[in-house]
Protein backbone atom coordinates (compact mmCIF):
# COMPACT_ATOMS: atom_id res chain seq x y z
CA UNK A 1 3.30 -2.11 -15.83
CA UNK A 2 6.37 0.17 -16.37
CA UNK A 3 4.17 3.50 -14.91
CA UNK A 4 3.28 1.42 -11.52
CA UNK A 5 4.49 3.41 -8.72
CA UNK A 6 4.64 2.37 -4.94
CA UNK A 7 0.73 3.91 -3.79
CA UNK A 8 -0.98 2.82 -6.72
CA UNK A 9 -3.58 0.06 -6.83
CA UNK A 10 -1.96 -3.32 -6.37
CA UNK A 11 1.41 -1.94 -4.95
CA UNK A 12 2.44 -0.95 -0.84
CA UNK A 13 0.82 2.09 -0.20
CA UNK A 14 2.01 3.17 3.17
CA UNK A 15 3.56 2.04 6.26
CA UNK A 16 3.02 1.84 10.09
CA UNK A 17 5.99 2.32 12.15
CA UNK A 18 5.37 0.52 15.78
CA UNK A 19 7.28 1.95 18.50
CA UNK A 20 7.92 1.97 22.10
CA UNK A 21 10.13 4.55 21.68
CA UNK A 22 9.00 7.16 19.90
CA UNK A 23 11.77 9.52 20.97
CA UNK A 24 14.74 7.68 20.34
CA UNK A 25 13.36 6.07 17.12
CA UNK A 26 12.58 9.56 15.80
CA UNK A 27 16.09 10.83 16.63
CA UNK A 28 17.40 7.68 14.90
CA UNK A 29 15.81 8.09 11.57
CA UNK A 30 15.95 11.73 12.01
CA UNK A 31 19.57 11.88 11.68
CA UNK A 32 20.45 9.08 9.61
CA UNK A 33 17.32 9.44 7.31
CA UNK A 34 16.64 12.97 7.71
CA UNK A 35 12.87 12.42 8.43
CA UNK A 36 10.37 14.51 10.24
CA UNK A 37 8.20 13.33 13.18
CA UNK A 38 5.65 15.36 14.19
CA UNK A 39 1.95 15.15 15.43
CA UNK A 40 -0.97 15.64 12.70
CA UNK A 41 -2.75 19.11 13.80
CA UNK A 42 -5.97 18.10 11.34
CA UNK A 43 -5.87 14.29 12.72
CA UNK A 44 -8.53 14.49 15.89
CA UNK A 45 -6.45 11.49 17.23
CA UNK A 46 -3.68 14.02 17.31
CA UNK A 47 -1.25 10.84 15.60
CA UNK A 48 2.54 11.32 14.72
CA UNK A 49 2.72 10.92 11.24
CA UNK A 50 6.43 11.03 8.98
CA UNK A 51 7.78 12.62 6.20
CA UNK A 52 10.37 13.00 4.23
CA UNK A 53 11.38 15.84 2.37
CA UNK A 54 8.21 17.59 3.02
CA UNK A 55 5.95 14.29 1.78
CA UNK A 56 4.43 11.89 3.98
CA UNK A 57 5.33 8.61 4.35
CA UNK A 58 4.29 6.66 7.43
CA UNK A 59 2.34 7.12 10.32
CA UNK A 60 3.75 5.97 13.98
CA UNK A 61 2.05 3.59 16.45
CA UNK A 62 2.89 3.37 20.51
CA UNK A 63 3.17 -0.28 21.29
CA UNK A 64 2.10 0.71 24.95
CA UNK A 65 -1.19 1.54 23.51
CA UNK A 66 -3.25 -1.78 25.54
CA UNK A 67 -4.69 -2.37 21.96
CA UNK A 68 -1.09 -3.70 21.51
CA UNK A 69 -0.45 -7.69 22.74
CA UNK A 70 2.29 -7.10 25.65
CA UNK A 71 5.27 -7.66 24.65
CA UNK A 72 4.72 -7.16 20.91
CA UNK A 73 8.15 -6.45 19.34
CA UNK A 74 8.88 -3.07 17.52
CA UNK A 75 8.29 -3.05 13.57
CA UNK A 76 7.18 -1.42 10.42
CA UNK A 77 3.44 -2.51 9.33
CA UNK A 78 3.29 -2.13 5.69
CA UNK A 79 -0.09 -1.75 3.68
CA UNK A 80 -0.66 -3.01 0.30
CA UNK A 81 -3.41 -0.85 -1.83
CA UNK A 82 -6.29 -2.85 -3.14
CA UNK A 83 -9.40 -2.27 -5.11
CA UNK A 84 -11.60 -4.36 -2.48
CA UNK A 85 -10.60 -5.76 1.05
CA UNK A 86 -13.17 -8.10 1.47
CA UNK A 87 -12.71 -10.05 -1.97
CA UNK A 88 -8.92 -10.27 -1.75
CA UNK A 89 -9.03 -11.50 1.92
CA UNK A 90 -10.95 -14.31 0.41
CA UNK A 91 -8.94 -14.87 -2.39
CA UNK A 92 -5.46 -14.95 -0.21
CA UNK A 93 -7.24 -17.37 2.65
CA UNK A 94 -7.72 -19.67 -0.40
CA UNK A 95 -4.69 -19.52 -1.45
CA UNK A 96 -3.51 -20.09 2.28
CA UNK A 97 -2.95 -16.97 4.03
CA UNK A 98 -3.99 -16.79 7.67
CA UNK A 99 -6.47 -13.48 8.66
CA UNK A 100 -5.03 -12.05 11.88
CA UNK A 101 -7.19 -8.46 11.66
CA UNK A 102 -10.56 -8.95 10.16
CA UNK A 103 -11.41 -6.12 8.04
CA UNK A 104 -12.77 -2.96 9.75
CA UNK A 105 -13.15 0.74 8.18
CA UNK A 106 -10.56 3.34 9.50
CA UNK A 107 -12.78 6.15 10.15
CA UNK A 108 -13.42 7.90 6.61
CA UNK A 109 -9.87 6.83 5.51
CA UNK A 110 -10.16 3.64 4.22
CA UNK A 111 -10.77 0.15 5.25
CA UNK A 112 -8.06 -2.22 5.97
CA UNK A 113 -7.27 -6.06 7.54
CA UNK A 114 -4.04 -7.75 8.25
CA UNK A 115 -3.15 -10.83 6.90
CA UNK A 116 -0.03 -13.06 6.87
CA UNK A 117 0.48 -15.07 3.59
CA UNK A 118 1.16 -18.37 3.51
CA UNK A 119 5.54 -18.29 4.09
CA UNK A 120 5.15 -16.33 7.56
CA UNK A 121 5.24 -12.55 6.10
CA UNK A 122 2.40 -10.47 7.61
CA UNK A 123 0.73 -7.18 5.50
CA UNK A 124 -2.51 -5.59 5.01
CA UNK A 125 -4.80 -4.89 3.21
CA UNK A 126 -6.03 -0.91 2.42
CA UNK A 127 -9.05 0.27 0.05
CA UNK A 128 -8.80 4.04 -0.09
CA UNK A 129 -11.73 6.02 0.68
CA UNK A 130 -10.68 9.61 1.30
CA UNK A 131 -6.29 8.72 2.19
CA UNK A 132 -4.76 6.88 -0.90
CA UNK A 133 -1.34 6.37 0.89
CA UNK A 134 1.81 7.28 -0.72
CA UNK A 135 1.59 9.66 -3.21
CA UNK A 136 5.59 10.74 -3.77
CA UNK A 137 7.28 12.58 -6.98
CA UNK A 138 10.86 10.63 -7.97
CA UNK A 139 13.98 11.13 -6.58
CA UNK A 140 13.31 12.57 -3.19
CA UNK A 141 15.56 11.55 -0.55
CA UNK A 142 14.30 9.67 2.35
CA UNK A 143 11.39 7.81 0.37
CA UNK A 144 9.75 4.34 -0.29
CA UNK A 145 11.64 3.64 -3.76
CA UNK A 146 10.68 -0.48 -3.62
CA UNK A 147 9.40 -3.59 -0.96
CA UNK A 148 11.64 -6.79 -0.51
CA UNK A 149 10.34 -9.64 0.88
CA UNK A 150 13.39 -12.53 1.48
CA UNK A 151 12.55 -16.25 1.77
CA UNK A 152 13.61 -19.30 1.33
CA UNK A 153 11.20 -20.05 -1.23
CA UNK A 154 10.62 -16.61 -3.33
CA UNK A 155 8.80 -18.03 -6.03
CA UNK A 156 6.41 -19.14 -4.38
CA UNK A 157 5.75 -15.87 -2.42
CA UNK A 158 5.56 -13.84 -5.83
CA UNK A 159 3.04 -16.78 -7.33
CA UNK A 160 0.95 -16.01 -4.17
CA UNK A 161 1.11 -12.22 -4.11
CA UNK A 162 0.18 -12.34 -8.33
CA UNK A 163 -2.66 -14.89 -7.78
CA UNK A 164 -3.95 -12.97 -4.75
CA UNK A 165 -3.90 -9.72 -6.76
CA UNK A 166 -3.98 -10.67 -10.28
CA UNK A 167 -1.75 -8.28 -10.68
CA UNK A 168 2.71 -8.84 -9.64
CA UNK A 169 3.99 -6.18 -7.64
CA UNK A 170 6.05 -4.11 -10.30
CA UNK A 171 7.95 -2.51 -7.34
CA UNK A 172 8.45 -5.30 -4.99
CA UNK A 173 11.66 -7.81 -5.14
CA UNK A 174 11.07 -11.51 -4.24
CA UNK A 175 14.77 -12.55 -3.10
CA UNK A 176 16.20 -15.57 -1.63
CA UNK A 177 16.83 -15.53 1.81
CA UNK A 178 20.64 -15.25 3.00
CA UNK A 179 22.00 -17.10 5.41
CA UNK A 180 21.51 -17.10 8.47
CA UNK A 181 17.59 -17.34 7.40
CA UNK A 182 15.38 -15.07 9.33
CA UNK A 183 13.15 -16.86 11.68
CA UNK A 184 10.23 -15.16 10.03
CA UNK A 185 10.30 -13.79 6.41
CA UNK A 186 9.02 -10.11 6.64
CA UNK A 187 8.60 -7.66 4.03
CA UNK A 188 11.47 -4.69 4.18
CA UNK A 189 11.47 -1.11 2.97
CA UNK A 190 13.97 0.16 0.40
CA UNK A 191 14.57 3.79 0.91
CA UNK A 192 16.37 6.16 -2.24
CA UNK A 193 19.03 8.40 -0.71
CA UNK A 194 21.93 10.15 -2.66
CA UNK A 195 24.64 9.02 -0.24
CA UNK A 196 24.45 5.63 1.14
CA UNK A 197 27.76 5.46 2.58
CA UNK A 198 26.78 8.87 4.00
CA UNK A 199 24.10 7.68 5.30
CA UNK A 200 25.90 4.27 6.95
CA UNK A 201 28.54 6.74 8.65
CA UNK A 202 25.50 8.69 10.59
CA UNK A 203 23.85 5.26 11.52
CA UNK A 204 27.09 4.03 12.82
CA UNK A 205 27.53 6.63 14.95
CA UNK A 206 24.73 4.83 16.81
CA UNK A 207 26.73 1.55 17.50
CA UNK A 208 28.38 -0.54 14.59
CA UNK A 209 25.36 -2.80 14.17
CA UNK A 210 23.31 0.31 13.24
CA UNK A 211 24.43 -0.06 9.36
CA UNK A 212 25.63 -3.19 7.55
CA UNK A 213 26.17 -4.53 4.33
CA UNK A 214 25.22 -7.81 2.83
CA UNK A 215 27.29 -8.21 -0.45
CA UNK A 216 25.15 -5.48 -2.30
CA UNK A 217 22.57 -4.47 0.43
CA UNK A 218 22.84 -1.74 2.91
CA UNK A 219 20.87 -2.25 5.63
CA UNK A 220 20.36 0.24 8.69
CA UNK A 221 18.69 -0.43 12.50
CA UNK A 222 17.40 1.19 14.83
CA UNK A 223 18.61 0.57 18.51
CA UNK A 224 15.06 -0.55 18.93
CA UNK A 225 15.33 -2.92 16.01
CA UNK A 226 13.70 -1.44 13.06
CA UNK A 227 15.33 -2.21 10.28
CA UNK A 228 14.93 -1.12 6.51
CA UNK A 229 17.62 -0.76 3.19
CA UNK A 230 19.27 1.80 2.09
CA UNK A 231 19.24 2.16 -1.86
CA UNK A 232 20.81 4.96 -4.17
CA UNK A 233 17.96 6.68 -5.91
CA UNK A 234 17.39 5.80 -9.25
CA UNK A 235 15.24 8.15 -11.87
């Protein structure tokens, strides 16, 4: 599958930032990112959605929405495009993921659940009806370039996702976990920029948590806790 691209069928699609700070968060990724926040005029629920050099890439959730557990930590939600919901829930239950959202149609959108697979790492599900997700040209700053999920046992997390899908995720990476390991694996964003180092001087400006490097990954956080990588862009 050399032509996959992140958006097509049986790659992520799109993700949900979860805030409960919207401002600071969008200052954060504003400057170190240079993404856009701002509210969807043709949305009737009037959501924040982002983008990144003028193409969208995420919408943005307010954890103090009561739909929301209290309590419920900030994170990115990340969707993974399917053909059919309904069959693939049944086919990753089998293989022994856990249903947290049962599947439900988003308006005219699409229709989505949320899962978590079988090492700890939720996602969901989306089957485009009228909003396909992603839909990006190469090489713009700021934008989904690949998914990592680290674990302590990565190939058994890529066996899942390939037996779930019957398809492996040409733009995902299934890495061992460093050390310290994570309490929970979680799948991570890898975002294409021309400057990482750049981009690792603006997050520091933020506190010197806000950007640090594991051997070869670049990793920046939010003062709420968000965290995704920072990649070069490649062609």
């Amino acid at each position: 599958m050399t032509d996959a691209r992140l958006g097509s069928v049986n790659e992520f699609c799109w993700m949900d930032l979860k805030t409960r700070d919207l401002p600071g968060t969008a200052a954060f990724f504003s400057e170190v990112l240079g993404w856009s926040f701002a509210v969807d005029e043709e949305d009737w629920r009037r959501a924040t959605k982002i983008s990144a050099g003028g193409h969208l890439i995420g919408g943005v959730s307010d954890l103090a929405n009561p739909v929301y557990p209290p309590g419920a930590a900030p994170h990115f939600a990340h969707y993974l495009a399917v053909d059919e919901v309904d069959g693939h829930i049944e086919a990753a239950t089998s293989k022994g993921a856990r249903l947290v959202v049962p599947p439900f149609d988003a308006g005219d959108q699409g229709r989505m659940a949320m899962l978590v697979d079988p090492l700890g790492a939720a996602f969901s599900l989306w089957q485009r009806y009228t909003f396909g997700g992603w839909n990006l040209p190469p090489r713009v700053p700021g934008t989904p370039q690949r998914m990592v999920l680290a674990s302590e046992q990565p190939d058994q997390a890529r066996h899942f996702y390939r037996e779930v899908l019957g398809a492996s995720l040409a733009r995902a990476d299934f890495v061992p976990a460093r050390r310290p390991v994570p309490s929970t694996p979680r799948w991570e964003l890898a975002v294409g920029v021309e400057d990482p180092e750049a981009v690792a001087v603006r997050a520091r400006a933020y506190g010197p948590e806000a950007a640090t490097r594991t051997e070869d990954v670049l990793r920046v956080t939010s003062p709420e806790g968000l965290t995704l990588q920072v990649r070069p862009l490649t062609p």
